[in-house]
PDB file of N, CA and C in Angstrom:
ATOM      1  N   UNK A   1      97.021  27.996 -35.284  1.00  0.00           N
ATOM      2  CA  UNK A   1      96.396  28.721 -36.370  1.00  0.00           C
ATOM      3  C   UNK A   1      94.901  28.421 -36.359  1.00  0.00           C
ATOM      4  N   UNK A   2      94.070  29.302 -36.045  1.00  0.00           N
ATOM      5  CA  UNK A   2      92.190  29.177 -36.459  1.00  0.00           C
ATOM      6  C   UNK A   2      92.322  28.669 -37.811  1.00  0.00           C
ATOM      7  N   UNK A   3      90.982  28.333 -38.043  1.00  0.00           N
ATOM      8  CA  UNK A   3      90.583  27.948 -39.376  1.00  0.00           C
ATOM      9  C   UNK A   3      90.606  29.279 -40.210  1.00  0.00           C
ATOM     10  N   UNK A   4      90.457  28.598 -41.317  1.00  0.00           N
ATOM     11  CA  UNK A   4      89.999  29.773 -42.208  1.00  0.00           C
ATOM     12  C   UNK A   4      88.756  30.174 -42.540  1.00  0.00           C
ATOM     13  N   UNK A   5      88.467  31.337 -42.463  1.00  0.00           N
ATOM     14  CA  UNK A   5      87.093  32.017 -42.626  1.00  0.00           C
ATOM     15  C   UNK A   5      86.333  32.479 -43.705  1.00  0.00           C
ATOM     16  N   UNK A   6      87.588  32.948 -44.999  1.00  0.00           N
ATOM     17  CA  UNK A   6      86.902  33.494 -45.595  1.00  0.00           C
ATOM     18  C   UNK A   6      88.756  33.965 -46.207  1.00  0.00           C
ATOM     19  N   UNK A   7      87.897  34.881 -47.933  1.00  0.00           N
ATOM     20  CA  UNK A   7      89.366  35.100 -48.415  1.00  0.00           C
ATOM     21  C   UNK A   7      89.297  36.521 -48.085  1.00  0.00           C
ATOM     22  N   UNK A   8      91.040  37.124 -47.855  1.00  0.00           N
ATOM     23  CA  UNK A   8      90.644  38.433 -47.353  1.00  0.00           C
ATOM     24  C   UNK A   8      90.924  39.177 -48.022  1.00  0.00           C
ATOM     25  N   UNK A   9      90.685  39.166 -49.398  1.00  0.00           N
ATOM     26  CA  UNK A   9      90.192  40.295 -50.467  1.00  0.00           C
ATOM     27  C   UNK A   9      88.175  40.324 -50.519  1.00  0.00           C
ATOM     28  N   UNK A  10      88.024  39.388 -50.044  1.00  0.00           N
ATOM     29  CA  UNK A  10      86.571  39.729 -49.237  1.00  0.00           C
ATOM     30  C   UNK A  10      86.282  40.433 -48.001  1.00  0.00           C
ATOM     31  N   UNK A  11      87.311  40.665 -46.958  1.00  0.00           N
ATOM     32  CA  UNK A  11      86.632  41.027 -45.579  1.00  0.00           C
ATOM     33  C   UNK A  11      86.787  41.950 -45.447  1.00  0.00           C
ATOM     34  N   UNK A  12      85.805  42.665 -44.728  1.00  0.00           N
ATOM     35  CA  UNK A  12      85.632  44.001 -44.376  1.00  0.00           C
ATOM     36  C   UNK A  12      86.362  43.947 -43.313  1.00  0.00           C
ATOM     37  N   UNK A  13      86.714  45.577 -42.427  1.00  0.00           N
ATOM     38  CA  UNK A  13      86.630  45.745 -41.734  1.00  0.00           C
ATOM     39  C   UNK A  13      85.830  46.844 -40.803  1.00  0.00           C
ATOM     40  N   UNK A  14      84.867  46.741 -39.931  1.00  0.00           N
ATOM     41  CA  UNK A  14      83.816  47.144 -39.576  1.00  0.00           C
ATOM     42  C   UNK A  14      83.972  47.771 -37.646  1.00  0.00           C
ATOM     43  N   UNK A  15      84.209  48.747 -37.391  1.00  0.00           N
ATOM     44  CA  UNK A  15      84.641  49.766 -36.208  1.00  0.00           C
ATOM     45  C   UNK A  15      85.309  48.155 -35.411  1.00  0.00           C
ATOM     46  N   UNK A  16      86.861  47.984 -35.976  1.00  0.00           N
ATOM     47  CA  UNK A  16      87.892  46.783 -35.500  1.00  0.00           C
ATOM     48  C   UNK A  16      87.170  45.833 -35.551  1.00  0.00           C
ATOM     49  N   UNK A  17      86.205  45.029 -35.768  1.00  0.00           N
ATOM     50  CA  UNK A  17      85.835  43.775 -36.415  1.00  0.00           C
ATOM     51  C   UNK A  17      86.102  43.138 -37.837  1.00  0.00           C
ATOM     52  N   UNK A  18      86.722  42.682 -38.220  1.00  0.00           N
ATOM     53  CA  UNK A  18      87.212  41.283 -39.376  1.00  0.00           C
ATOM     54  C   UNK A  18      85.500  40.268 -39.486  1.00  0.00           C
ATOM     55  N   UNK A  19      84.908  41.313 -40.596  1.00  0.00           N
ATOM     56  CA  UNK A  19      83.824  40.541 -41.087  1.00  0.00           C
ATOM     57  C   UNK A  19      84.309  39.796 -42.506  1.00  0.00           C
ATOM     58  N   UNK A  20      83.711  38.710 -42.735  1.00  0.00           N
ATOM     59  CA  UNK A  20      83.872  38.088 -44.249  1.00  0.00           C
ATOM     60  C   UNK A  20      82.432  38.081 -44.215  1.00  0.00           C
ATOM     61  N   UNK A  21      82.044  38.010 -45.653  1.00  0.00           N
ATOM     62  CA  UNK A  21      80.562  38.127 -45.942  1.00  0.00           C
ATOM     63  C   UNK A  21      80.062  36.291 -46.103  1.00  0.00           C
ATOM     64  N   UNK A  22      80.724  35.498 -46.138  1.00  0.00           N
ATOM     65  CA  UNK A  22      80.914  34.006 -46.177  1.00  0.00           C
ATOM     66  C   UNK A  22      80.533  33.427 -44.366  1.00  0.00           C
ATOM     67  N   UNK A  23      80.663  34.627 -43.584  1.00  0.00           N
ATOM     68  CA  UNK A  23      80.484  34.391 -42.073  1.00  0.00           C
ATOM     69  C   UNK A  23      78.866  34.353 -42.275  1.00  0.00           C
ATOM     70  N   UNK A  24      78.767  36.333 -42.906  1.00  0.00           N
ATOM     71  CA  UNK A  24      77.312  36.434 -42.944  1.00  0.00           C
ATOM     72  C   UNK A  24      76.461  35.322 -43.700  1.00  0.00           C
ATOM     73  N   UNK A  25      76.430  34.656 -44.637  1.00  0.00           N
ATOM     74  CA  UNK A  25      75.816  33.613 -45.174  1.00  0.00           C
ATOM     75  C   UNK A  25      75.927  32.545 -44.284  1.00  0.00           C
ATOM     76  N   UNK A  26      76.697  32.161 -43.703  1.00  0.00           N
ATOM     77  CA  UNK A  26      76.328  30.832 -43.077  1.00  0.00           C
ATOM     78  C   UNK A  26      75.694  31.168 -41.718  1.00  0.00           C
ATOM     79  N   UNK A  27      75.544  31.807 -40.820  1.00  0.00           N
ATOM     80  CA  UNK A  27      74.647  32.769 -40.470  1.00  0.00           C
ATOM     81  C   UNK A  27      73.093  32.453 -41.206  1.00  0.00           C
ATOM     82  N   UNK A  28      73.105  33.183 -42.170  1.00  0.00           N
ATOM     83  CA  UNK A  28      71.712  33.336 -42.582  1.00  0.00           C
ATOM     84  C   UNK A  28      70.612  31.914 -43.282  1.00  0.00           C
ATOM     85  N   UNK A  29      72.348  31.157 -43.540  1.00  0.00           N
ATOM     86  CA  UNK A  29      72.262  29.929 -44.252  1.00  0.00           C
ATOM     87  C   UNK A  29      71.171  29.081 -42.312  1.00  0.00           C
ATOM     88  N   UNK A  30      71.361  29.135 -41.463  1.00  0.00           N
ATOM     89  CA  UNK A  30      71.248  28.617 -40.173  1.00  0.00           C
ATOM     90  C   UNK A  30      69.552  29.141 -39.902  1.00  0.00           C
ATOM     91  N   UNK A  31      69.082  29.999 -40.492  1.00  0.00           N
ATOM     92  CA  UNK A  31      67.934  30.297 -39.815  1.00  0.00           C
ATOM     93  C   UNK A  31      66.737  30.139 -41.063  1.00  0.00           C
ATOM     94  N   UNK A  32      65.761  29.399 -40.200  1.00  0.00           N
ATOM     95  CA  UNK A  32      64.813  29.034 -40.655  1.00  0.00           C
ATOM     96  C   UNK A  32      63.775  30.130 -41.672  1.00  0.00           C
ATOM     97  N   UNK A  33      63.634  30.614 -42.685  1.00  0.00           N
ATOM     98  CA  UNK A  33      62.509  31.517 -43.292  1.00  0.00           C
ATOM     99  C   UNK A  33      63.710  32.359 -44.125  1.00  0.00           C
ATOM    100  N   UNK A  34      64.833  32.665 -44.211  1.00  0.00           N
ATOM    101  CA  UNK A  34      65.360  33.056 -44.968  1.00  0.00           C
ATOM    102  C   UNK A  34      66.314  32.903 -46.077  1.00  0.00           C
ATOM    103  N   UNK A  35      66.390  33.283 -47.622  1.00  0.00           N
ATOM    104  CA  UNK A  35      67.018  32.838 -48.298  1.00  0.00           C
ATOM    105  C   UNK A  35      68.381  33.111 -48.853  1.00  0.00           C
ATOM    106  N   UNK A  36      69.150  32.139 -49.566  1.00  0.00           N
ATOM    107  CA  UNK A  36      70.344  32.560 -49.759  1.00  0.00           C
ATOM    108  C   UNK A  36      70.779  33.969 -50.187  1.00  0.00           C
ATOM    109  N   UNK A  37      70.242  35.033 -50.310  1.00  0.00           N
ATOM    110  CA  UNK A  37      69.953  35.901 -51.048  1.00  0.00           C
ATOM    111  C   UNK A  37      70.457  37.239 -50.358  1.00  0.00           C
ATOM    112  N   UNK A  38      71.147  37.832 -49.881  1.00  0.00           N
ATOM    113  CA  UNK A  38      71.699  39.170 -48.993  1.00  0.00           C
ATOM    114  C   UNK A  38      72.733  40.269 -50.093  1.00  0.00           C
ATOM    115  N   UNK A  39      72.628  40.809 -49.045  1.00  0.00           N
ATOM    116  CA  UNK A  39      73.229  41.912 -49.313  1.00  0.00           C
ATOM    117  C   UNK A  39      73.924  42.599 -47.878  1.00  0.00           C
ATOM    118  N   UNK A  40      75.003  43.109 -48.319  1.00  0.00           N
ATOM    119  CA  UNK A  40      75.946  44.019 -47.320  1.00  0.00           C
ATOM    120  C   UNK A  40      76.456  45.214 -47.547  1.00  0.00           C
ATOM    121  N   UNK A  41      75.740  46.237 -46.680  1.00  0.00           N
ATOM    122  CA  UNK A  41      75.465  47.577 -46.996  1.00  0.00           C
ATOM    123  C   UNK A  41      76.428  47.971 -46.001  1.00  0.00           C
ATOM    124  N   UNK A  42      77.392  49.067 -46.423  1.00  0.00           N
ATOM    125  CA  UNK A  42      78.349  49.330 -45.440  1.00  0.00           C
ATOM    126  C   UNK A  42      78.628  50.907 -45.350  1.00  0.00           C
ATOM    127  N   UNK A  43      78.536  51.520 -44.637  1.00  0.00           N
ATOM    128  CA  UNK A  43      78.397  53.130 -44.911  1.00  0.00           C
ATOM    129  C   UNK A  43      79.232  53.545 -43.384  1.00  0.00           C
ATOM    130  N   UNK A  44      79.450  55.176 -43.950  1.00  0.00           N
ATOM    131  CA  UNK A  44      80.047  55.542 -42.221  1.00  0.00           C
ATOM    132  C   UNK A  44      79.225  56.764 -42.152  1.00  0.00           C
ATOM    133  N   UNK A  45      78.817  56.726 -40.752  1.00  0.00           N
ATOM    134  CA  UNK A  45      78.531  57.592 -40.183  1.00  0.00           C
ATOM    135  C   UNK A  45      79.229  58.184 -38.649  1.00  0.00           C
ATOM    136  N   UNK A  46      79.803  59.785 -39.315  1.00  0.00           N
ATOM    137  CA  UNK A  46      80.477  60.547 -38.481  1.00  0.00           C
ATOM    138  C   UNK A  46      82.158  59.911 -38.596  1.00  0.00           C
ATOM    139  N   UNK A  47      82.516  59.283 -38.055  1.00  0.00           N
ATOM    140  CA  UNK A  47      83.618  58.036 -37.516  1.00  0.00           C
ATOM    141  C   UNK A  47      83.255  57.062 -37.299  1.00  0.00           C
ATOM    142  N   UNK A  48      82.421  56.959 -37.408  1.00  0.00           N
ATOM    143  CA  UNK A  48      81.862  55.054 -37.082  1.00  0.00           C
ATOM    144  C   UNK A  48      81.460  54.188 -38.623  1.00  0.00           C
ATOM    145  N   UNK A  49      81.606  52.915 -38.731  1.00  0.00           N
ATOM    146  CA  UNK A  49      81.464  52.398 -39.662  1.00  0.00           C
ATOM    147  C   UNK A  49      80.111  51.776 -39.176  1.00  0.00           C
ATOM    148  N   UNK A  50      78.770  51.308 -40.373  1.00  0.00           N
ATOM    149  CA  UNK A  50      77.901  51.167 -39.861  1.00  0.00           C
ATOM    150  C   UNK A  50      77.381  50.327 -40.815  1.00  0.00           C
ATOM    151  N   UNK A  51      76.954  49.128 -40.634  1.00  0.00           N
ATOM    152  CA  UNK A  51      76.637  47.606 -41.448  1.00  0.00           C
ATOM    153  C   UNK A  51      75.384  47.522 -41.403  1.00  0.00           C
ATOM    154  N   UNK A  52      74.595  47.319 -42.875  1.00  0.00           N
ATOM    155  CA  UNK A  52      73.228  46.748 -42.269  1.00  0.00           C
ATOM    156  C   UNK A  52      73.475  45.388 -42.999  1.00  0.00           C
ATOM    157  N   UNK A  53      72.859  44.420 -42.730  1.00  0.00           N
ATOM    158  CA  UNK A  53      72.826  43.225 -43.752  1.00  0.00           C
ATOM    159  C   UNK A  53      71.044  43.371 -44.371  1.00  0.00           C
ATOM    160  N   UNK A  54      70.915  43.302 -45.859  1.00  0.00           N
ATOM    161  CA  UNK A  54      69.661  42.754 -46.188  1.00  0.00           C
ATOM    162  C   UNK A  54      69.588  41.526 -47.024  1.00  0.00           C
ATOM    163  N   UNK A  55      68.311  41.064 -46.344  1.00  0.00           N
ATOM    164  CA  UNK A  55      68.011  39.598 -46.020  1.00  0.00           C
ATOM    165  C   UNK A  55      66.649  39.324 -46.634  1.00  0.00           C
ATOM    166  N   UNK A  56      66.797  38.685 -48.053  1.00  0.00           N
ATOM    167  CA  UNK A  56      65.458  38.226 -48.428  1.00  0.00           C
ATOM    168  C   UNK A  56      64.694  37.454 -47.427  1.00  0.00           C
ATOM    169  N   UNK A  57      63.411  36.801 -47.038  1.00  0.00           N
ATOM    170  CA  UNK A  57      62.790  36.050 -46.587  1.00  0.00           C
ATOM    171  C   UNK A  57      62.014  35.116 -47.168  1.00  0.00           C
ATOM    172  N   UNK A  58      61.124  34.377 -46.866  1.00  0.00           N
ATOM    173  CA  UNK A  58      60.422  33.350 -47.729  1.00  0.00           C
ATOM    174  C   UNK A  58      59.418  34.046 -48.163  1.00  0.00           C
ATOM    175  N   UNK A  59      58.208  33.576 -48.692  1.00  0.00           N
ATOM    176  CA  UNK A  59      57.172  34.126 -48.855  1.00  0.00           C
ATOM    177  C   UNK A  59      56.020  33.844 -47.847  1.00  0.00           C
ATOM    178  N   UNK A  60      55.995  32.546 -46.966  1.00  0.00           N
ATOM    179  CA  UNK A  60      55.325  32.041 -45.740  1.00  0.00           C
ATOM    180  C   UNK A  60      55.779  33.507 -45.236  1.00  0.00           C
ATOM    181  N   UNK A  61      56.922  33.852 -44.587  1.00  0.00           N
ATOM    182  CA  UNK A  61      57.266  34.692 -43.542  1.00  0.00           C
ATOM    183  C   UNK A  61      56.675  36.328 -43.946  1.00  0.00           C
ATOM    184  N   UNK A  62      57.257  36.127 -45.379  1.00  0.00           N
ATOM    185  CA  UNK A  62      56.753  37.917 -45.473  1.00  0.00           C
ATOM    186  C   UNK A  62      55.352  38.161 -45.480  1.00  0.00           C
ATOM    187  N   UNK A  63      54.360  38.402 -44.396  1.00  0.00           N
ATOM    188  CA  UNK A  63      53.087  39.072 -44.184  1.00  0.00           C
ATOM    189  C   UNK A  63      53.089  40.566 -44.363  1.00  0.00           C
ATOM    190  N   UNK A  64      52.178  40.722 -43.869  1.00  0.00           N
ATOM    191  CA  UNK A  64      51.224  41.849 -43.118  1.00  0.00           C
ATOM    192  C   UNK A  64      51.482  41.987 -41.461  1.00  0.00           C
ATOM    193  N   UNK A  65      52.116  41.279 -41.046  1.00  0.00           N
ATOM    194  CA  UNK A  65      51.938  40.944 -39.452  1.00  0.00           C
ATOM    195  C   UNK A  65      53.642  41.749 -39.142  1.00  0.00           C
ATOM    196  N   UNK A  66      53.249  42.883 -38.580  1.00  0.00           N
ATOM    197  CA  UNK A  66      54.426  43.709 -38.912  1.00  0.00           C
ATOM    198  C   UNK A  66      55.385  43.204 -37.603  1.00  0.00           C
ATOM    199  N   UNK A  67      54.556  43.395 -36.287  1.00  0.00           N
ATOM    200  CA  UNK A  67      55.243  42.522 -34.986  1.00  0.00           C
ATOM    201  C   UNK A  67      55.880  41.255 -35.571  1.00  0.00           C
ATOM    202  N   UNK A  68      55.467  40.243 -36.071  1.00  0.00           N
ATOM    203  CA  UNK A  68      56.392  38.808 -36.217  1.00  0.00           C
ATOM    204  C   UNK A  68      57.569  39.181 -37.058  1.00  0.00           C
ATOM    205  N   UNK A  69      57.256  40.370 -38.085  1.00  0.00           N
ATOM    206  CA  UNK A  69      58.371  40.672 -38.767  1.00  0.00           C
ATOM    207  C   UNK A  69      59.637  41.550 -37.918  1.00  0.00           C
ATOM    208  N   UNK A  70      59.054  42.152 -37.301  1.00  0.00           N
ATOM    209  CA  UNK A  70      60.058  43.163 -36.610  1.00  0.00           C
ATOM    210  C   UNK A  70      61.085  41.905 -35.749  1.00  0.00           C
ATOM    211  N   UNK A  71      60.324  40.876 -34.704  1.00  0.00           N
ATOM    212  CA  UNK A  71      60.709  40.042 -33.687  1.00  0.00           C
ATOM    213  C   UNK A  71      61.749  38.589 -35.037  1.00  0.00           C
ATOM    214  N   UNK A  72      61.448  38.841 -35.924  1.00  0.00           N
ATOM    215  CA  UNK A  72      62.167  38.021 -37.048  1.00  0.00           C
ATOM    216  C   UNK A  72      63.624  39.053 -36.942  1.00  0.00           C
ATOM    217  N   UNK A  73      62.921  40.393 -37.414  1.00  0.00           N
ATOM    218  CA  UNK A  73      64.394  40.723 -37.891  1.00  0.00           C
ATOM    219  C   UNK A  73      65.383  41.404 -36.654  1.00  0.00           C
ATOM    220  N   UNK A  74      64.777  40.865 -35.337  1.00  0.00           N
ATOM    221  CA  UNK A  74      65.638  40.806 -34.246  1.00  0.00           C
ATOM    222  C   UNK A  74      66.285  40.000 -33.908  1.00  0.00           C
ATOM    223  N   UNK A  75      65.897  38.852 -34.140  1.00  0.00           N
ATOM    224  CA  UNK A  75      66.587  37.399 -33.918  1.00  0.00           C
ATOM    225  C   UNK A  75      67.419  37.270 -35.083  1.00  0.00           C
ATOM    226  N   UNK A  76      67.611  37.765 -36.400  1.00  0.00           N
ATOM    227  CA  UNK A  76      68.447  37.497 -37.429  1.00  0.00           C
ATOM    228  C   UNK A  76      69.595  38.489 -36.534  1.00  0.00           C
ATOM    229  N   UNK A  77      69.785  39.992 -35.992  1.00  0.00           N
ATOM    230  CA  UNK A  77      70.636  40.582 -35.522  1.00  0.00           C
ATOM    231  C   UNK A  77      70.960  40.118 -34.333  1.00  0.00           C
ATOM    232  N   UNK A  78      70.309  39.638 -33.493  1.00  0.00           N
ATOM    233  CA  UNK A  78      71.098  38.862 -32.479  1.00  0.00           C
ATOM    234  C   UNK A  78      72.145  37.944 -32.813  1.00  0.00           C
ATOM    235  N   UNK A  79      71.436  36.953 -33.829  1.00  0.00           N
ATOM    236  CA  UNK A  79      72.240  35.865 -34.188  1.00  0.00           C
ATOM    237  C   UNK A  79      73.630  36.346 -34.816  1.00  0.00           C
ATOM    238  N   UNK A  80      73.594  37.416 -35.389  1.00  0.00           N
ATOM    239  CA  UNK A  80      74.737  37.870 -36.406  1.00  0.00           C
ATOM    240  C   UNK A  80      76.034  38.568 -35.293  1.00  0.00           C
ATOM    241  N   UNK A  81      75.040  39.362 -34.166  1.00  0.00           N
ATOM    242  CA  UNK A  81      75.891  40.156 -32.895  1.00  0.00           C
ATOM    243  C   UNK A  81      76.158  39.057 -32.358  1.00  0.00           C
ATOM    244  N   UNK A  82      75.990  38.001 -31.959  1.00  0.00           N
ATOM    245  CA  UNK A  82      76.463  37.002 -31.151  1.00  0.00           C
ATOM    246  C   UNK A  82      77.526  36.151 -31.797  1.00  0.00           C
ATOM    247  N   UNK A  83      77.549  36.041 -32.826  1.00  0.00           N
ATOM    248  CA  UNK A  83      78.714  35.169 -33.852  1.00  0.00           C
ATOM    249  C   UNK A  83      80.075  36.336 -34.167  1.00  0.00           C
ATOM    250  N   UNK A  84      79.294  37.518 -34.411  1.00  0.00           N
ATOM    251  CA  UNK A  84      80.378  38.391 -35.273  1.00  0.00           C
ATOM    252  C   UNK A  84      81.068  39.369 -33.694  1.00  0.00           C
ATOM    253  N   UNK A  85      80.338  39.408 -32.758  1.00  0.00           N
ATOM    254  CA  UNK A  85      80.538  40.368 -31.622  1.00  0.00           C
ATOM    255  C   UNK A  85      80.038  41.936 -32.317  1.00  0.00           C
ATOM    256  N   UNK A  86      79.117  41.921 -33.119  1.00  0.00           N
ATOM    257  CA  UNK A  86      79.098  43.422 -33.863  1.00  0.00           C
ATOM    258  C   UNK A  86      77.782  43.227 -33.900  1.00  0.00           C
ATOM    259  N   UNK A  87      77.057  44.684 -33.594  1.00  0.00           N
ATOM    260  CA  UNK A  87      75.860  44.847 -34.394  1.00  0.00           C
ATOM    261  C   UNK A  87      75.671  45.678 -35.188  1.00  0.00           C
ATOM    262  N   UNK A  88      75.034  45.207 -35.865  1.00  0.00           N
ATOM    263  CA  UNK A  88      74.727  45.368 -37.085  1.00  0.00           C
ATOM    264  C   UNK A  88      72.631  45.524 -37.603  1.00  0.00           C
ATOM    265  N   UNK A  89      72.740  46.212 -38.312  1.00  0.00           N
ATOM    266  CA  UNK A  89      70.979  46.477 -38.362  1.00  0.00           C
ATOM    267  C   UNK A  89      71.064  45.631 -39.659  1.00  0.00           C
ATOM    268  N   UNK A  90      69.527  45.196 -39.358  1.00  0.00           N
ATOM    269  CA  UNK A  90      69.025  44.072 -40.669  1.00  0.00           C
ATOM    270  C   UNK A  90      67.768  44.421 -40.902  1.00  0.00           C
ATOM    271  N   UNK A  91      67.467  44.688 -42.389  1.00  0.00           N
ATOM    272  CA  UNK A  91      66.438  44.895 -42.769  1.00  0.00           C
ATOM    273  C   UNK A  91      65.924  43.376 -43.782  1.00  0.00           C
ATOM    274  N   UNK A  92      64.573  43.143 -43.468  1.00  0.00           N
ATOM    275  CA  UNK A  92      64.105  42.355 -44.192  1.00  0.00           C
ATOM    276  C   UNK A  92      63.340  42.501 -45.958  1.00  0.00           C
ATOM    277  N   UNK A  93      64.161  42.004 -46.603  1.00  0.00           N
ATOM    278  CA  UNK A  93      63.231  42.518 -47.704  1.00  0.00           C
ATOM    279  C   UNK A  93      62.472  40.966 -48.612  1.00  0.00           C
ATOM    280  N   UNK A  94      61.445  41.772 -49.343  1.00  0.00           N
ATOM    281  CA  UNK A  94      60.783  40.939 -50.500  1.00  0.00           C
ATOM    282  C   UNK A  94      61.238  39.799 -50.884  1.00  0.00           C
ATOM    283  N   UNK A  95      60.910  38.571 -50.974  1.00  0.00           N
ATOM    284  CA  UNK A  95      61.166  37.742 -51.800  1.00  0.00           C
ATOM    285  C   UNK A  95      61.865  38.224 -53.580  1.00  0.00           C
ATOM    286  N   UNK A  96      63.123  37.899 -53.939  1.00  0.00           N
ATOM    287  CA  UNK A  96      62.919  38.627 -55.036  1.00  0.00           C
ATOM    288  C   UNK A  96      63.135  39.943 -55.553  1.00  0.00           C
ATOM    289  N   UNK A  97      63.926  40.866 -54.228  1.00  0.00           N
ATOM    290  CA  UNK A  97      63.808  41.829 -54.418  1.00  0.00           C
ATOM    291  C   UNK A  97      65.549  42.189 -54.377  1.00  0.00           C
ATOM    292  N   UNK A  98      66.273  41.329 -54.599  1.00  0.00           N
ATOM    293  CA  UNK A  98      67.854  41.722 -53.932  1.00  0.00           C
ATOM    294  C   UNK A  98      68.019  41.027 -55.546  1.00  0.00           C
ATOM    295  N   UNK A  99      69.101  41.903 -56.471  1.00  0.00           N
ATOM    296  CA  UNK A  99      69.290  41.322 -57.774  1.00  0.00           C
ATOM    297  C   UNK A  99      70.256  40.470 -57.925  1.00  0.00           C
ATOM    298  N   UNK A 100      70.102  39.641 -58.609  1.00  0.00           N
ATOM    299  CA  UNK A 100      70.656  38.621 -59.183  1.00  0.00           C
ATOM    300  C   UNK A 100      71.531  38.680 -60.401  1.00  0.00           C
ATOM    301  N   UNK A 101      72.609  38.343 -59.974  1.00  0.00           N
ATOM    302  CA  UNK A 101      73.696  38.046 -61.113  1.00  0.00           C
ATOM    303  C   UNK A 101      73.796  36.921 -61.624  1.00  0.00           C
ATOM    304  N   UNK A 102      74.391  36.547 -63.062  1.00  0.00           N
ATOM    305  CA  UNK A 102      74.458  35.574 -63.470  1.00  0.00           C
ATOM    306  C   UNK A 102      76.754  34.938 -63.091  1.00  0.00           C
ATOM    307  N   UNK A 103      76.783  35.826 -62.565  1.00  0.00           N
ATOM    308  CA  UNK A 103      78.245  36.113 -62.758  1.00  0.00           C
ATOM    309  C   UNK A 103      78.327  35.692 -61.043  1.00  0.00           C
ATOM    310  N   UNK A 104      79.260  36.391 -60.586  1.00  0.00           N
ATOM    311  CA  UNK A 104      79.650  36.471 -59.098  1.00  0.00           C
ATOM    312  C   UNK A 104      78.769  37.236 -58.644  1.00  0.00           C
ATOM    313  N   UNK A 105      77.653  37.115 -57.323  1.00  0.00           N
ATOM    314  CA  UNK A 105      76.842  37.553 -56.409  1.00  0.00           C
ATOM    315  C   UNK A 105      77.703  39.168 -56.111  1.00  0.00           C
ATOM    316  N   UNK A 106      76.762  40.659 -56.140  1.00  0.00           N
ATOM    317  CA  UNK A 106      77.057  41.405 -55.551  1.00  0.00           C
ATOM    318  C   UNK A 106      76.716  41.395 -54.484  1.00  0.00           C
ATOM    319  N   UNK A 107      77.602  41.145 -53.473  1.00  0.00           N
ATOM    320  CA  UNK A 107      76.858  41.157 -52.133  1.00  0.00           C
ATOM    321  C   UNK A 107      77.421  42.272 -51.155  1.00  0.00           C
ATOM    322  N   UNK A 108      78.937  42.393 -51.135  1.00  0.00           N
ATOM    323  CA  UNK A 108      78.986  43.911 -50.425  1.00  0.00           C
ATOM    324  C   UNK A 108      78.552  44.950 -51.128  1.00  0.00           C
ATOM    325  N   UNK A 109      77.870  46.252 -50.451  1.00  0.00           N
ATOM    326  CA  UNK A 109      78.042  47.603 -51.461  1.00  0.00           C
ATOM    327  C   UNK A 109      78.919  48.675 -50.592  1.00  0.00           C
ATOM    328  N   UNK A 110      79.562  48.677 -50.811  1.00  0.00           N
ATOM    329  CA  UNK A 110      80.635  49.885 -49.744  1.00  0.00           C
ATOM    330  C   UNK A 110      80.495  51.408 -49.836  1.00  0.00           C
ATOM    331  N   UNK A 111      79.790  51.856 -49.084  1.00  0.00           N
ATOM    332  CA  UNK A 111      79.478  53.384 -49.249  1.00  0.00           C
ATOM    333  C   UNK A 111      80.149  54.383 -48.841  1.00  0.00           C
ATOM    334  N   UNK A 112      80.947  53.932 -48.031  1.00  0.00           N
ATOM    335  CA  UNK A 112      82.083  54.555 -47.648  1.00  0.00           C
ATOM    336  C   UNK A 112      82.946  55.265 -48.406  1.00  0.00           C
ATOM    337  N   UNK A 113      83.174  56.693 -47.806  1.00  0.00           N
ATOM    338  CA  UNK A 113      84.183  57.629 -48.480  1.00  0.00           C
ATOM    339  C   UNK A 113      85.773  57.236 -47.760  1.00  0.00           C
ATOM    340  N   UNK A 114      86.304  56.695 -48.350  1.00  0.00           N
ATOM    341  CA  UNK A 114      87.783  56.451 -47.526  1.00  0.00           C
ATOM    342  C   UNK A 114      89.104  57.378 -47.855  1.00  0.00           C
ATOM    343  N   UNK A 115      88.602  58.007 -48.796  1.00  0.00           N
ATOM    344  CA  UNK A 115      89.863  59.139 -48.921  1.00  0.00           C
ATOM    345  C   UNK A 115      89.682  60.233 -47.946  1.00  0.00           C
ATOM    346  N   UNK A 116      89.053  60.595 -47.391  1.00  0.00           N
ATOM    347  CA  UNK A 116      88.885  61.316 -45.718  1.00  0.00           C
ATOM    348  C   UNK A 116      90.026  61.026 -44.921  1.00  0.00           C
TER     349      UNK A 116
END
């Protein structure tokens, strides 16, 4: 028996990948400039299911310097395609800009039409 990953009234499933969003945090928890703070955006396009993760950053990291940002938010999707076997697009946002609950974290948003 593997360990356990995650509970699976949390996990997605993403074109045959078994994501838990508890994967994605420790993940994000691992890299230097970004904060506990995401979001999981999940939508389909055509037949395909299609994930972005967004990923607050620090305030050191978020510039003006659009190259270090782009080469940031390549190495956050590598890291995530190399753990999860999936890619997935990551957008970087604002310090501050992903809302906050006082309750349980919204962190998936499922956009998906599944009665199709």
């Amino acid at each position: 028996m593997d360990r356990v990953t995650g509970r699976t009234d949390d996990m997605l499933i993403i074109r045959g990948v078994n994501v838990f969003p508890s994967q994605i945090e420790e993940i994000l928890l691992g890299i230097e400039g970004t904060q506990p703070h995401y979001q999981i955006v999940v939508d389909r396009r055509g037949a395909m299911d299609d994930m972005e993760v967004r990923v607050e950053v620090g305030e050191a990291l978020f510039s003006d310097r659009v190259r270090e940002l782009e080469a940031f938010e390549r190495n956050v999707a590598t890291k995530i395609e190399n753990i999860l076997g999936l890619r997935v697009r990551v957008k970087l946002m604002e310090p501050g800009s992903i809302e906050r609950s006082m309750g349980k974290a919204k962190r998936v948003i499922d956009q998906r039409d599944l009665s199709k």
